[in-house]
PDB file of N, CA and C in Angstrom:
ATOM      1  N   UNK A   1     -29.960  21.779   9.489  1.00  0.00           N
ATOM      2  CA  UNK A   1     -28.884  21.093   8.787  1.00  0.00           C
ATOM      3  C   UNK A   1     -29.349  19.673   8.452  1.00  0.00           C
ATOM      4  N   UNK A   2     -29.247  19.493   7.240  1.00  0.00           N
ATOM      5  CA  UNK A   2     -29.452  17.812   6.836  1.00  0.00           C
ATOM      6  C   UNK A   2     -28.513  16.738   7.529  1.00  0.00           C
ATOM      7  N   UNK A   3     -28.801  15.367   6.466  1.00  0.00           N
ATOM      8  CA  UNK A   3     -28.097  14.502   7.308  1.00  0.00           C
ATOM      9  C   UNK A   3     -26.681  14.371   6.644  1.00  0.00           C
ATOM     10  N   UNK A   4     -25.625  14.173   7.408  1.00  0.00           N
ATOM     11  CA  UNK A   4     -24.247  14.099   6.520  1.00  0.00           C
ATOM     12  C   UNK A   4     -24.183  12.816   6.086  1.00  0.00           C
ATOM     13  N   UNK A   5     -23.143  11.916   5.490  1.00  0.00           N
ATOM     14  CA  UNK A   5     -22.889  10.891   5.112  1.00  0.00           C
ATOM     15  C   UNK A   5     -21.008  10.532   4.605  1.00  0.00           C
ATOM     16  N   UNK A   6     -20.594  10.182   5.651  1.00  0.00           N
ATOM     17  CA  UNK A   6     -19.059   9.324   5.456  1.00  0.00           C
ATOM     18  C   UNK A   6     -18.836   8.654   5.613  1.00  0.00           C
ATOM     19  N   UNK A   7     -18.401   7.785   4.622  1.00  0.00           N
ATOM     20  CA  UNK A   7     -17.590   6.864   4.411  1.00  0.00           C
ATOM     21  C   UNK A   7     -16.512   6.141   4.044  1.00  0.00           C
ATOM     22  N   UNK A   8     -15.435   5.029   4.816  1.00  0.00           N
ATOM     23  CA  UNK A   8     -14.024   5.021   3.594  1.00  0.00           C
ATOM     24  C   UNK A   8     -14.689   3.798   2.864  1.00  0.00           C
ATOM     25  N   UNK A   9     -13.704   3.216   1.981  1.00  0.00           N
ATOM     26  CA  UNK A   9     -14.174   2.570   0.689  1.00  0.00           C
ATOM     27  C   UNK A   9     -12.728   2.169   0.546  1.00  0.00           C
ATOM     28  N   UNK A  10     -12.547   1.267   0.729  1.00  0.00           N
ATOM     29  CA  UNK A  10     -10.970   0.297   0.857  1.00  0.00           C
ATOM     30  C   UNK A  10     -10.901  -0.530  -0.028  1.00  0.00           C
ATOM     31  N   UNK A  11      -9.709  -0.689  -0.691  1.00  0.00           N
ATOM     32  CA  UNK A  11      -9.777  -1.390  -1.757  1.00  0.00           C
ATOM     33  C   UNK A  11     -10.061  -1.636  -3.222  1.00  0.00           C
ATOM     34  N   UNK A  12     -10.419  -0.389  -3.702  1.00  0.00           N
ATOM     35  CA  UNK A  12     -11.449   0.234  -4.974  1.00  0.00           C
ATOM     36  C   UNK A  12     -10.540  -0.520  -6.336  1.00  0.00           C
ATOM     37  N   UNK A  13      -9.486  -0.598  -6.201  1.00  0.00           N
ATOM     38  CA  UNK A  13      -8.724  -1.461  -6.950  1.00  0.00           C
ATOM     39  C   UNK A  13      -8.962  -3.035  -7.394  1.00  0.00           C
ATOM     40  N   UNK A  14      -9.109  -3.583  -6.383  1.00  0.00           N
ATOM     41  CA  UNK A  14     -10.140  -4.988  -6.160  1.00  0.00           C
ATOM     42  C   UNK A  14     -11.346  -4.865  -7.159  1.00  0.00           C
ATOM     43  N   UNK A  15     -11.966  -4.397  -7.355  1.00  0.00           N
ATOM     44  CA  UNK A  15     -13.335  -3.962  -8.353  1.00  0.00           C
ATOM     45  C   UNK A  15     -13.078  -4.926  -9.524  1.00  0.00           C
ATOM     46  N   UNK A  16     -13.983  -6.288  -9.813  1.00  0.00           N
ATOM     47  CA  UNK A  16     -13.712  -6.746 -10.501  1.00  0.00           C
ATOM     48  C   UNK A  16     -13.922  -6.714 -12.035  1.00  0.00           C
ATOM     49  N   UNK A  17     -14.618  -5.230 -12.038  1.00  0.00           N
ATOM     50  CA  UNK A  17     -14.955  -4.610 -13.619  1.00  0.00           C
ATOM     51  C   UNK A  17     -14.272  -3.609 -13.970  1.00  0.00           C
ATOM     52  N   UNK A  18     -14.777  -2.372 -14.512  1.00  0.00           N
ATOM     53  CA  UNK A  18     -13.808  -1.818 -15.548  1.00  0.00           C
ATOM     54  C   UNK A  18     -14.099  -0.421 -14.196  1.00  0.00           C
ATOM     55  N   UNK A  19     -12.871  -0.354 -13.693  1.00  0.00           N
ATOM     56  CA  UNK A  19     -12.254   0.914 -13.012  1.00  0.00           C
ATOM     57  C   UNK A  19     -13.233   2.387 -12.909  1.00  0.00           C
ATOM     58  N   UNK A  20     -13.061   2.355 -13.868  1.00  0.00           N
ATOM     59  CA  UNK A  20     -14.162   3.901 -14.144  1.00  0.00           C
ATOM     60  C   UNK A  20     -15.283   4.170 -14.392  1.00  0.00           C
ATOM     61  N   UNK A  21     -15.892   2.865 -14.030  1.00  0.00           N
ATOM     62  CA  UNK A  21     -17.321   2.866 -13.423  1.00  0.00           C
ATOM     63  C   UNK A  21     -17.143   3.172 -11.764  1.00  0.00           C
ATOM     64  N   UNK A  22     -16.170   2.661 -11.282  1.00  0.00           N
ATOM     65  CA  UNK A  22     -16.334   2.993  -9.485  1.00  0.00           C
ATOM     66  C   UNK A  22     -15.836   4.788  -9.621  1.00  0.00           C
ATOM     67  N   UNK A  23     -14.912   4.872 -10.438  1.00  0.00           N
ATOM     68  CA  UNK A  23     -14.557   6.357 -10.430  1.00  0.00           C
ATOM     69  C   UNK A  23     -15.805   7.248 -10.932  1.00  0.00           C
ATOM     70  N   UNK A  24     -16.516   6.779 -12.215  1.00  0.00           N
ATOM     71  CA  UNK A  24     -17.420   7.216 -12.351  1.00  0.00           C
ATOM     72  C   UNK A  24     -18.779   7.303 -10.860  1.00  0.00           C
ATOM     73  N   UNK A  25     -19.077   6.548 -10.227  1.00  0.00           N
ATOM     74  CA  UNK A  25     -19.735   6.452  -9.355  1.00  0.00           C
ATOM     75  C   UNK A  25     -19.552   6.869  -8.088  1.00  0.00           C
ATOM     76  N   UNK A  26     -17.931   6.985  -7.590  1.00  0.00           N
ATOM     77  CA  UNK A  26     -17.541   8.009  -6.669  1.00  0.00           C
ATOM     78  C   UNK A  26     -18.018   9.826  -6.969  1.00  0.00           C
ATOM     79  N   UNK A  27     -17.370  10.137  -8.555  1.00  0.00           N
ATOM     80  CA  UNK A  27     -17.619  11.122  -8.922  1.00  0.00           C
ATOM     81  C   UNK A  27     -19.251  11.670  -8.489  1.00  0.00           C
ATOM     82  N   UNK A  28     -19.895  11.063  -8.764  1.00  0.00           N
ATOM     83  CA  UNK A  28     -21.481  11.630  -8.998  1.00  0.00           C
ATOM     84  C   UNK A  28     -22.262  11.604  -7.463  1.00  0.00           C
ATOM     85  N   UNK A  29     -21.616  10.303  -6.413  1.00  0.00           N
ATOM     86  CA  UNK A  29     -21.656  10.124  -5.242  1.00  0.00           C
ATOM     87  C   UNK A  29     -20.888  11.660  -4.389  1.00  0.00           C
ATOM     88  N   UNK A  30     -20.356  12.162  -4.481  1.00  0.00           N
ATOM     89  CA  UNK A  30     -19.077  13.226  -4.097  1.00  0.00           C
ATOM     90  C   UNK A  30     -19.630  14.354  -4.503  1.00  0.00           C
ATOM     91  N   UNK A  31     -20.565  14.361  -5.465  1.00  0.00           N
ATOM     92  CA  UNK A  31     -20.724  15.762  -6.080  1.00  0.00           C
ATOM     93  C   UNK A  31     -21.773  16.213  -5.409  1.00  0.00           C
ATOM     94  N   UNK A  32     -22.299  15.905  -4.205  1.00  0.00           N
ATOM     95  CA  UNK A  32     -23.223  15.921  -3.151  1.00  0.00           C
ATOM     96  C   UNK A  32     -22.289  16.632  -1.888  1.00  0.00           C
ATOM     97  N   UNK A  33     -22.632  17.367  -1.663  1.00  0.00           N
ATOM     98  CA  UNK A  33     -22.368  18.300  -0.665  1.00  0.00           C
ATOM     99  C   UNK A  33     -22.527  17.726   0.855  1.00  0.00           C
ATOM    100  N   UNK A  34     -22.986  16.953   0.935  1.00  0.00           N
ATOM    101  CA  UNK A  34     -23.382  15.973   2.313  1.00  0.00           C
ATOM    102  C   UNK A  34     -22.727  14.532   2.147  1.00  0.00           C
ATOM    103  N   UNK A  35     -22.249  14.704   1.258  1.00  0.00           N
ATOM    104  CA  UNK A  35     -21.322  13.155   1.119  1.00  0.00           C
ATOM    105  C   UNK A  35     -19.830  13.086   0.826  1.00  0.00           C
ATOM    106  N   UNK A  36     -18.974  12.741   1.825  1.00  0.00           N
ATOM    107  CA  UNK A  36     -17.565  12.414   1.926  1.00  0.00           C
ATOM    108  C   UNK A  36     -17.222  11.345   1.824  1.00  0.00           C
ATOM    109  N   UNK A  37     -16.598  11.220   1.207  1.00  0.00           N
ATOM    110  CA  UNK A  37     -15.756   9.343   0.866  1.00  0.00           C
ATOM    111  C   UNK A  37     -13.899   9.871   0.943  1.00  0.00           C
ATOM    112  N   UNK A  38     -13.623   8.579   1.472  1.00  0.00           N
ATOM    113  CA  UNK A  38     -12.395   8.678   1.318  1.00  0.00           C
ATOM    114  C   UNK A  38     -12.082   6.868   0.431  1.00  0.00           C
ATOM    115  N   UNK A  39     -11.217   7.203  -0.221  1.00  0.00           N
ATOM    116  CA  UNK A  39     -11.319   5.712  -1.518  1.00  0.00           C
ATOM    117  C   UNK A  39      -9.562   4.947  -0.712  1.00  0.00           C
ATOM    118  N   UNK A  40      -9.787   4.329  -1.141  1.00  0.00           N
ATOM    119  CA  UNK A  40      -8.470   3.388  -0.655  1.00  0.00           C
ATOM    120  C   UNK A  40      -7.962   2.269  -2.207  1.00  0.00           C
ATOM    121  N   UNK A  41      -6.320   2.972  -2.259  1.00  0.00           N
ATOM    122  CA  UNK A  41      -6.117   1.524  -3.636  1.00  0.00           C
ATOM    123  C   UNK A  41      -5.070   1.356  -3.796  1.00  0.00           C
ATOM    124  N   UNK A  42      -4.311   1.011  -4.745  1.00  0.00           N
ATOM    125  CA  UNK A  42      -2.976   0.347  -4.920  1.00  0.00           C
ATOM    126  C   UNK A  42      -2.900   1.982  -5.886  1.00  0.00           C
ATOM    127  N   UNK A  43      -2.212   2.635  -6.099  1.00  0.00           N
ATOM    128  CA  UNK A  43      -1.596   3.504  -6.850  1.00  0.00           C
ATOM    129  C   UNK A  43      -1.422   3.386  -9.041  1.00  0.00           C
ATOM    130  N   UNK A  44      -3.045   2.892  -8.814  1.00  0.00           N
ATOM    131  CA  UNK A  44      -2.910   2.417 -10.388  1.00  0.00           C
ATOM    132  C   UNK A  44      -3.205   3.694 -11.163  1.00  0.00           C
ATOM    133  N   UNK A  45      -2.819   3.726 -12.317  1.00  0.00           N
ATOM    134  CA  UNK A  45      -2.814   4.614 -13.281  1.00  0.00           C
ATOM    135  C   UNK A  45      -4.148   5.231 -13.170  1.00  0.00           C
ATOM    136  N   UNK A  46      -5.325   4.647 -13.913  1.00  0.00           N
ATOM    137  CA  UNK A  46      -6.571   4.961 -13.905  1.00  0.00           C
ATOM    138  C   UNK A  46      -7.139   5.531 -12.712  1.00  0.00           C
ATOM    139  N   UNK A  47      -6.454   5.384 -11.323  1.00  0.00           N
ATOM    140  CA  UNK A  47      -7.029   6.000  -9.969  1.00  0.00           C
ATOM    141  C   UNK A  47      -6.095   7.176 -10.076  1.00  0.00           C
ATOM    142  N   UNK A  48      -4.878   7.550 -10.690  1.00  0.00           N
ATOM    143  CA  UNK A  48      -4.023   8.165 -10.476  1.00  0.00           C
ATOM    144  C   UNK A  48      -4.569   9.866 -11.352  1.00  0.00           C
ATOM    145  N   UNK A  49      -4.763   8.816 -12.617  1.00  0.00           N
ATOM    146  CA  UNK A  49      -5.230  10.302 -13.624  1.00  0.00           C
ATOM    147  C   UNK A  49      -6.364  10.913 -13.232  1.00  0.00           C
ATOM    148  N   UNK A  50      -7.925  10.275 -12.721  1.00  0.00           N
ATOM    149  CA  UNK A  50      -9.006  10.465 -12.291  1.00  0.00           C
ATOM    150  C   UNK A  50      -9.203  11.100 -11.357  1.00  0.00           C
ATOM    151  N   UNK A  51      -7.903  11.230 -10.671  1.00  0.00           N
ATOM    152  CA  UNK A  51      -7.727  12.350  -8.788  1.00  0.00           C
ATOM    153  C   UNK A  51      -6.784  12.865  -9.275  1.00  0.00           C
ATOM    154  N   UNK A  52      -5.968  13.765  -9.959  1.00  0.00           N
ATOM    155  CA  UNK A  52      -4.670  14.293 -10.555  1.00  0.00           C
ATOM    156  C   UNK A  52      -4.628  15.775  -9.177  1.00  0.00           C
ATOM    157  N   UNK A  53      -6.155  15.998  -9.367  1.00  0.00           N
ATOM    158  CA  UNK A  53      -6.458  17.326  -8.993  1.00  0.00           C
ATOM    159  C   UNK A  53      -6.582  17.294  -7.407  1.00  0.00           C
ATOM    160  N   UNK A  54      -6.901  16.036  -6.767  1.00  0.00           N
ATOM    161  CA  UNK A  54      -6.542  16.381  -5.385  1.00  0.00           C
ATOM    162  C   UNK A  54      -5.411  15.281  -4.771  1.00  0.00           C
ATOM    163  N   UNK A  55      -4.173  15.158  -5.882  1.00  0.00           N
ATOM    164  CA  UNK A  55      -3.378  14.422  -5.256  1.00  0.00           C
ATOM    165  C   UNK A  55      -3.047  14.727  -3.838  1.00  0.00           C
ATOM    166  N   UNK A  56      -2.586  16.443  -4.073  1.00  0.00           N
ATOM    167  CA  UNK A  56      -2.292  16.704  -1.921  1.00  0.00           C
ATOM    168  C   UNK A  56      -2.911  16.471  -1.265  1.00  0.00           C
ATOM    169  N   UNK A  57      -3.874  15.903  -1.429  1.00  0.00           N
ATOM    170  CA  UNK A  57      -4.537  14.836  -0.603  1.00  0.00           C
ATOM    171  C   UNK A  57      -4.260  13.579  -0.778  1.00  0.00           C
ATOM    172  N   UNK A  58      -3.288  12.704  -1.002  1.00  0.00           N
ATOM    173  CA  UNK A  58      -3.061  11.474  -1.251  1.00  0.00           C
ATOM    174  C   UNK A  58      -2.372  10.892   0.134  1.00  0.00           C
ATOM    175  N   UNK A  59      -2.728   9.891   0.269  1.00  0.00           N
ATOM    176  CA  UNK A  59      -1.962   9.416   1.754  1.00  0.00           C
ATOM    177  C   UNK A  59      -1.078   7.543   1.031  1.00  0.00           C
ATOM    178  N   UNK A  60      -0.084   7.715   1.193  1.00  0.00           N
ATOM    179  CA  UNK A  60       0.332   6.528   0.727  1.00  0.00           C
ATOM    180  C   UNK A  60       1.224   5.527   2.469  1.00  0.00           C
ATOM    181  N   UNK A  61       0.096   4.863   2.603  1.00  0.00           N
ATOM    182  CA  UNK A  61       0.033   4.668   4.410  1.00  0.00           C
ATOM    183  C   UNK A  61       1.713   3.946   4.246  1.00  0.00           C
ATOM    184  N   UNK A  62       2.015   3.101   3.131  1.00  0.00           N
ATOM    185  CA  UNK A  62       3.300   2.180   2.892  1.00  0.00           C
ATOM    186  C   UNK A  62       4.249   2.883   3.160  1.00  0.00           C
ATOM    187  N   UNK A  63       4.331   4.509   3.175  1.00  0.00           N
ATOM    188  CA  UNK A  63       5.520   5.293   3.065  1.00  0.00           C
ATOM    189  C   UNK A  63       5.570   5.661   4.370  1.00  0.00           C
ATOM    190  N   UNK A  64       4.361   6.192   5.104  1.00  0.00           N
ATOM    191  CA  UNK A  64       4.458   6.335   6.538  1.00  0.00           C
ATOM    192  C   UNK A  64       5.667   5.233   7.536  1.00  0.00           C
ATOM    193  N   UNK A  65       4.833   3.956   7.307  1.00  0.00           N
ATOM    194  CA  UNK A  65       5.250   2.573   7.917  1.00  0.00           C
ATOM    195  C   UNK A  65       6.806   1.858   7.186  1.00  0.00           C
ATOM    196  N   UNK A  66       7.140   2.309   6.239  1.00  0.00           N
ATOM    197  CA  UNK A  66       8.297   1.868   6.085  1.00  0.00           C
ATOM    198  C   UNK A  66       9.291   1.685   6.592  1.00  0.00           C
ATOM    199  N   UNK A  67       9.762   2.288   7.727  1.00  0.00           N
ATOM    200  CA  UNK A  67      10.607   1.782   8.606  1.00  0.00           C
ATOM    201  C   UNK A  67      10.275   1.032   9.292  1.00  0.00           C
ATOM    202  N   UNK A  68       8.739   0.800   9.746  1.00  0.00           N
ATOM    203  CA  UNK A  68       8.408  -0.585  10.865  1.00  0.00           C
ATOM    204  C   UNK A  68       8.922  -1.799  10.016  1.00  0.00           C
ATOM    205  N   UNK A  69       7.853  -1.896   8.588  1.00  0.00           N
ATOM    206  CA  UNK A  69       8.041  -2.931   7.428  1.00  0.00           C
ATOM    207  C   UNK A  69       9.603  -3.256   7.334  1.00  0.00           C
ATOM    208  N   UNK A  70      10.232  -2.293   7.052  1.00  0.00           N
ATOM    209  CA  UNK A  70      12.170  -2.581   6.812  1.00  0.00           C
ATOM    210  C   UNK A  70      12.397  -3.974   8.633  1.00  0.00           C
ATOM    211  N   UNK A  71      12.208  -2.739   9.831  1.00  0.00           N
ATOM    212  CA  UNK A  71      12.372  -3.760  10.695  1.00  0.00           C
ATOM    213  C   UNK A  71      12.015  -5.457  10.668  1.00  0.00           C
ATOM    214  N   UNK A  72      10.597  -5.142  10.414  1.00  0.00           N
ATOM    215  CA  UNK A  72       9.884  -6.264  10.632  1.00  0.00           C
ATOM    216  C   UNK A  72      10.568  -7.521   9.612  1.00  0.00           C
ATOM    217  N   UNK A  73      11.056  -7.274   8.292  1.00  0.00           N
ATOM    218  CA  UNK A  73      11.148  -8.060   7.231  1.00  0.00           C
ATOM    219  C   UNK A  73      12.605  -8.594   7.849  1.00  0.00           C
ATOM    220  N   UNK A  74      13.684  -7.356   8.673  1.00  0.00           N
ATOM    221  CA  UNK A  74      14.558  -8.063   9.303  1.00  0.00           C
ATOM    222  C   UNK A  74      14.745  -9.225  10.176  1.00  0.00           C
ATOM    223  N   UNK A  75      13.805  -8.664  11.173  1.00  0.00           N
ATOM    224  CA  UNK A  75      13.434  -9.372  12.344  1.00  0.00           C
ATOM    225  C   UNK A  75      13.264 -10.795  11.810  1.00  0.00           C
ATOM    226  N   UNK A  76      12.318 -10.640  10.621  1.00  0.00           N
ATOM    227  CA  UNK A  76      12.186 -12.361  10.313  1.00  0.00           C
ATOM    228  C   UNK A  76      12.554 -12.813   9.373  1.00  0.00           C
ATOM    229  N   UNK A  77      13.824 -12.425   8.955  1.00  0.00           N
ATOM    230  CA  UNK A  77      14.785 -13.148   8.035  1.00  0.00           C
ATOM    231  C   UNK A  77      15.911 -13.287   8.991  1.00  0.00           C
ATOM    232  N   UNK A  78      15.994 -13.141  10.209  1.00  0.00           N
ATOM    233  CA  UNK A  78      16.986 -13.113  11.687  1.00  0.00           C
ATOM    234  C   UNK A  78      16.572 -14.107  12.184  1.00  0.00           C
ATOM    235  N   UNK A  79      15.307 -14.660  12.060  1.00  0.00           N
ATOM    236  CA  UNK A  79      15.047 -16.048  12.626  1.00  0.00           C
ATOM    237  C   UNK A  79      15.795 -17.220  11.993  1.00  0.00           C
ATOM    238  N   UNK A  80      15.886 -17.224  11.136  1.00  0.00           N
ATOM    239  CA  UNK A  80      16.831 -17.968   9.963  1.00  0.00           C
ATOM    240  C   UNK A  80      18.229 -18.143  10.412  1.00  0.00           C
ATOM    241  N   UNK A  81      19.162 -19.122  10.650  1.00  0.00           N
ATOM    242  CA  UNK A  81      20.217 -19.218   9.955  1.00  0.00           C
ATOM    243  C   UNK A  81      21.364 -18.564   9.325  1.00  0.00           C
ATOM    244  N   UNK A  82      20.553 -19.271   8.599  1.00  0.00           N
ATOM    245  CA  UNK A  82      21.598 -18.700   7.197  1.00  0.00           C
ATOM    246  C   UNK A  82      21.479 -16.934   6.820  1.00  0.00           C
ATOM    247  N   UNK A  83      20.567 -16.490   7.378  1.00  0.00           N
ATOM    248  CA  UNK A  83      20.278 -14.774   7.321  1.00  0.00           C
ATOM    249  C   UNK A  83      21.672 -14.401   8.399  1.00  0.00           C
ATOM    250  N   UNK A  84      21.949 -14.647   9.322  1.00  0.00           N
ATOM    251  CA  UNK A  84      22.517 -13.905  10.604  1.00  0.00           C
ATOM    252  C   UNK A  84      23.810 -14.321   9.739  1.00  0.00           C
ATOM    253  N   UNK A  85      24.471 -15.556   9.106  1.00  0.00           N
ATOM    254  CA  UNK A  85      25.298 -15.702   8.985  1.00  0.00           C
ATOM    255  C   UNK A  85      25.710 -14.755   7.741  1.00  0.00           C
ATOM    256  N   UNK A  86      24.709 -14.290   6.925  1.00  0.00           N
ATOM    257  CA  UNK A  86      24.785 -13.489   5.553  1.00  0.00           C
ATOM    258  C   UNK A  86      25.356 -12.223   6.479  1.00  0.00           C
ATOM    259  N   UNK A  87      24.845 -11.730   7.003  1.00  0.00           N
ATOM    260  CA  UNK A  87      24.946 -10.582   7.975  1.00  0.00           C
ATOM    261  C   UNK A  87      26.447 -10.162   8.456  1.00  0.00           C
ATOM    262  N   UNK A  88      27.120 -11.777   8.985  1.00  0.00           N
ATOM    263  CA  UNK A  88      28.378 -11.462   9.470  1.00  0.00           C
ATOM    264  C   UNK A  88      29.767 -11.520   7.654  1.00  0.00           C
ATOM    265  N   UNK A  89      29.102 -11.786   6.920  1.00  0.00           N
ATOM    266  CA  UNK A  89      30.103 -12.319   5.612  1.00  0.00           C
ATOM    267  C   UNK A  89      29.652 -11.466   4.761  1.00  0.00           C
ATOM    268  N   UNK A  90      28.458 -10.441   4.510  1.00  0.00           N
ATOM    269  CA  UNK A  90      28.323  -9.833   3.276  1.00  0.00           C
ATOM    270  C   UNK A  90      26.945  -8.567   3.682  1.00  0.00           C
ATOM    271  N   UNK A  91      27.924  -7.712   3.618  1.00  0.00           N
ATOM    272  CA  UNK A  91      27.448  -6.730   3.775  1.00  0.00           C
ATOM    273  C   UNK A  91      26.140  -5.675   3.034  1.00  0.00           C
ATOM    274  N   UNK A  92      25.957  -6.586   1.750  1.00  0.00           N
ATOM    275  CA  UNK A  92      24.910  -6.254   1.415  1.00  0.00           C
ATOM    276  C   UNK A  92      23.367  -6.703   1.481  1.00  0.00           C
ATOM    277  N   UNK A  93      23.595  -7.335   2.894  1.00  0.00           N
ATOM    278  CA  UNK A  93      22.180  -7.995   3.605  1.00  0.00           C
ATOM    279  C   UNK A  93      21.504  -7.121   3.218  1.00  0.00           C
ATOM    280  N   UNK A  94      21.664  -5.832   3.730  1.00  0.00           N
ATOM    281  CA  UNK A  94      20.655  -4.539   3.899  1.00  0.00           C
ATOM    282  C   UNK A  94      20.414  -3.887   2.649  1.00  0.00           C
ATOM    283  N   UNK A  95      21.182  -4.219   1.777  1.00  0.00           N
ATOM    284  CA  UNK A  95      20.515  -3.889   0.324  1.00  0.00           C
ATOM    285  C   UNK A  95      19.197  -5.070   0.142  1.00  0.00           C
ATOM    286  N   UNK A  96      19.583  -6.225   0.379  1.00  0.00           N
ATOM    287  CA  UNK A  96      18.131  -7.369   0.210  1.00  0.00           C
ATOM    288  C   UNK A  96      16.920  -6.923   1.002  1.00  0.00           C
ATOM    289  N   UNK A  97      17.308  -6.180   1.986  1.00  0.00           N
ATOM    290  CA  UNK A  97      16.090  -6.076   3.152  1.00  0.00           C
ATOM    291  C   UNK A  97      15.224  -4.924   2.139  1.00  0.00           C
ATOM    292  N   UNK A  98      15.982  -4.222   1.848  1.00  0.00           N
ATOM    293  CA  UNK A  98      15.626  -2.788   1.298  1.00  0.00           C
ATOM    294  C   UNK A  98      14.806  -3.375  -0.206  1.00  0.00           C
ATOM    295  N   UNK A  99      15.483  -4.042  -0.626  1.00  0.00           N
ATOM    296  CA  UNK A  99      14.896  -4.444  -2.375  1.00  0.00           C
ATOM    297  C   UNK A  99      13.184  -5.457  -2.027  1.00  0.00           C
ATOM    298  N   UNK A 100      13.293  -5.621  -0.902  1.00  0.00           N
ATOM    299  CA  UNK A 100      11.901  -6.672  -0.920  1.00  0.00           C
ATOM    300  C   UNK A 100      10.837  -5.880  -0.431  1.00  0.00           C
ATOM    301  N   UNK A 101      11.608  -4.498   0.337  1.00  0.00           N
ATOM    302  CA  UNK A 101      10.325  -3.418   0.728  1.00  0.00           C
ATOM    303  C   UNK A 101      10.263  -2.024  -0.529  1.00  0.00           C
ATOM    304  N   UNK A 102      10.919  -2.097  -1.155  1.00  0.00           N
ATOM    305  CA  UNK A 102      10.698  -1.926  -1.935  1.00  0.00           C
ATOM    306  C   UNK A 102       9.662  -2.198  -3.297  1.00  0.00           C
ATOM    307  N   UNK A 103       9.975  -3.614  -3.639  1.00  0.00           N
ATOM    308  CA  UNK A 103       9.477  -4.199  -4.863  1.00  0.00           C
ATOM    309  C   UNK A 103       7.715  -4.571  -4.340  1.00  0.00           C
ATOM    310  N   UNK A 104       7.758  -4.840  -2.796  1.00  0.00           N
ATOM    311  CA  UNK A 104       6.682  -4.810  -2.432  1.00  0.00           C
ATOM    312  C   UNK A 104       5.387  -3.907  -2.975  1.00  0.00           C
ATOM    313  N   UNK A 105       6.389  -2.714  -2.315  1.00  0.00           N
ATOM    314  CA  UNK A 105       5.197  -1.481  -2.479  1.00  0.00           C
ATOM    315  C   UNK A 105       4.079  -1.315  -2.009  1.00  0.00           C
ATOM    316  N   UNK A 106       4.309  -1.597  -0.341  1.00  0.00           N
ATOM    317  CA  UNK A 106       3.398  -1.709   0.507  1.00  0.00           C
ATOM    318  C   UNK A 106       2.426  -2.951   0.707  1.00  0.00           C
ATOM    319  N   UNK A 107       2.524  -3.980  -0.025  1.00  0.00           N
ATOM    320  CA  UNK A 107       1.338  -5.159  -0.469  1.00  0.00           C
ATOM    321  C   UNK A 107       2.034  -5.950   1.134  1.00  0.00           C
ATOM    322  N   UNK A 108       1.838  -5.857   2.083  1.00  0.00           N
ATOM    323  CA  UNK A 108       2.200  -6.306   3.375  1.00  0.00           C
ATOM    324  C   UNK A 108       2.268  -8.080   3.227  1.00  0.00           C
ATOM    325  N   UNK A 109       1.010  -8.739   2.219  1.00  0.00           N
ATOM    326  CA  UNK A 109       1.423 -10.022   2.284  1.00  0.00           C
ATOM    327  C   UNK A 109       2.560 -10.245   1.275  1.00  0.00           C
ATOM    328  N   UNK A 110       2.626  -9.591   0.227  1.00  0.00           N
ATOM    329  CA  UNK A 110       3.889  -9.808  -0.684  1.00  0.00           C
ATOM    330  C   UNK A 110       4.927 -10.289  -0.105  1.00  0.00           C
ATOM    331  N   UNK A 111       5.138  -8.983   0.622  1.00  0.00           N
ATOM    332  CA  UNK A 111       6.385  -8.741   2.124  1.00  0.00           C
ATOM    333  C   UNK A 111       6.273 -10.188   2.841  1.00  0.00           C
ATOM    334  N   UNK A 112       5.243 -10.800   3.186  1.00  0.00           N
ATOM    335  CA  UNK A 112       5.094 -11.805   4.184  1.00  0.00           C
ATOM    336  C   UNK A 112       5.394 -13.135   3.790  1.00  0.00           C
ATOM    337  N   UNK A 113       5.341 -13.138   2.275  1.00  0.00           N
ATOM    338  CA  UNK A 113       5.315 -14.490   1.618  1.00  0.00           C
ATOM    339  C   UNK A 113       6.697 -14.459   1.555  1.00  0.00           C
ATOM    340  N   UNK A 114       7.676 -13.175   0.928  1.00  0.00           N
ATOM    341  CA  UNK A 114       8.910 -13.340   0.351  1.00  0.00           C
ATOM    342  C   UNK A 114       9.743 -13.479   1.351  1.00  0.00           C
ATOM    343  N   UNK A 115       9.926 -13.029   2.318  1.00  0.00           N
ATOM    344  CA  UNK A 115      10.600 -13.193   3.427  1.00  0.00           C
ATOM    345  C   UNK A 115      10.544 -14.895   3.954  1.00  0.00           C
ATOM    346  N   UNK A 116       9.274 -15.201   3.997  1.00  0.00           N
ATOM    347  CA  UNK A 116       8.826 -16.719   4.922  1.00  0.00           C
ATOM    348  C   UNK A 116       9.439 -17.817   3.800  1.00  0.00           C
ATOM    349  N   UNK A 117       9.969 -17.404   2.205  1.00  0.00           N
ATOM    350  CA  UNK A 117      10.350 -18.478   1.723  1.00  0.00           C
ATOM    351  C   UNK A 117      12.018 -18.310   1.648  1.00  0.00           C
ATOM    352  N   UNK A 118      12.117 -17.384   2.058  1.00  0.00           N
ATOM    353  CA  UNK A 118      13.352 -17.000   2.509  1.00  0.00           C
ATOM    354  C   UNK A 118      14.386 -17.383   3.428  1.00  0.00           C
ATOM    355  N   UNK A 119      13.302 -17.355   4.627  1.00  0.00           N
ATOM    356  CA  UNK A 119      13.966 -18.316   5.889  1.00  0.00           C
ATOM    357  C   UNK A 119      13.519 -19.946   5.792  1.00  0.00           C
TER     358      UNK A 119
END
């Protein structure tokens, strides 16, 4: 048996040139029988159409963790003030909690910035 070769590859989105050269270069990398990659990215179009065929394989880690993220964004808009007092007067706190993990879309510092200018 030869030698295998795996690797993940985080971030493929980051790529500061044109997309489908890394897709192109995964492709031809992959088409090797001894080589596994797993790619990591933000859910962009061009990564989206280029894997159509093994989406059931898609792992979107943001959807797993979404209930920690919902907590967490609570927890620290609860440090605040003026959050606890929103809480007791208007009941649609938890629609705000929900719209910032949302609009996020997993980008964890997004989440971190919007909340911290918050409180």
């Amino acid at each position: 048996m030869g030698a295998r070769f795996r690797s993940l590859i985080d971030g493929v989105d980051k790529y500061d040139g044109d997309h489908r050269e890394v897709i192109e270069i995964m492709n031809i990398l992959t088409s090797f029988d001894a080589i596994k990659i797993c790619l990591s990215s933000r859910p962009w179009v061009v990564f989206e159409k280029a894997y159509e065929i093994t989406s059931g394989m898609k792992l979107r880690v943001h959807e797993l963790i979404r209930v920690d993220i919902t907590h967490s964004v609570t927890d620290v808009l609860a440090e605040g003030a003026g959050f606890e007092r929103l809480k007791f007067t208007d009941r649609r706190w938890k629609d705000l909690v929900l719209e910032i993990v949302d609009k996020a879309d997993g980008v964890l510092l997004c989440i971190l910035l919007v909340v911290r200018s918050l409180c």
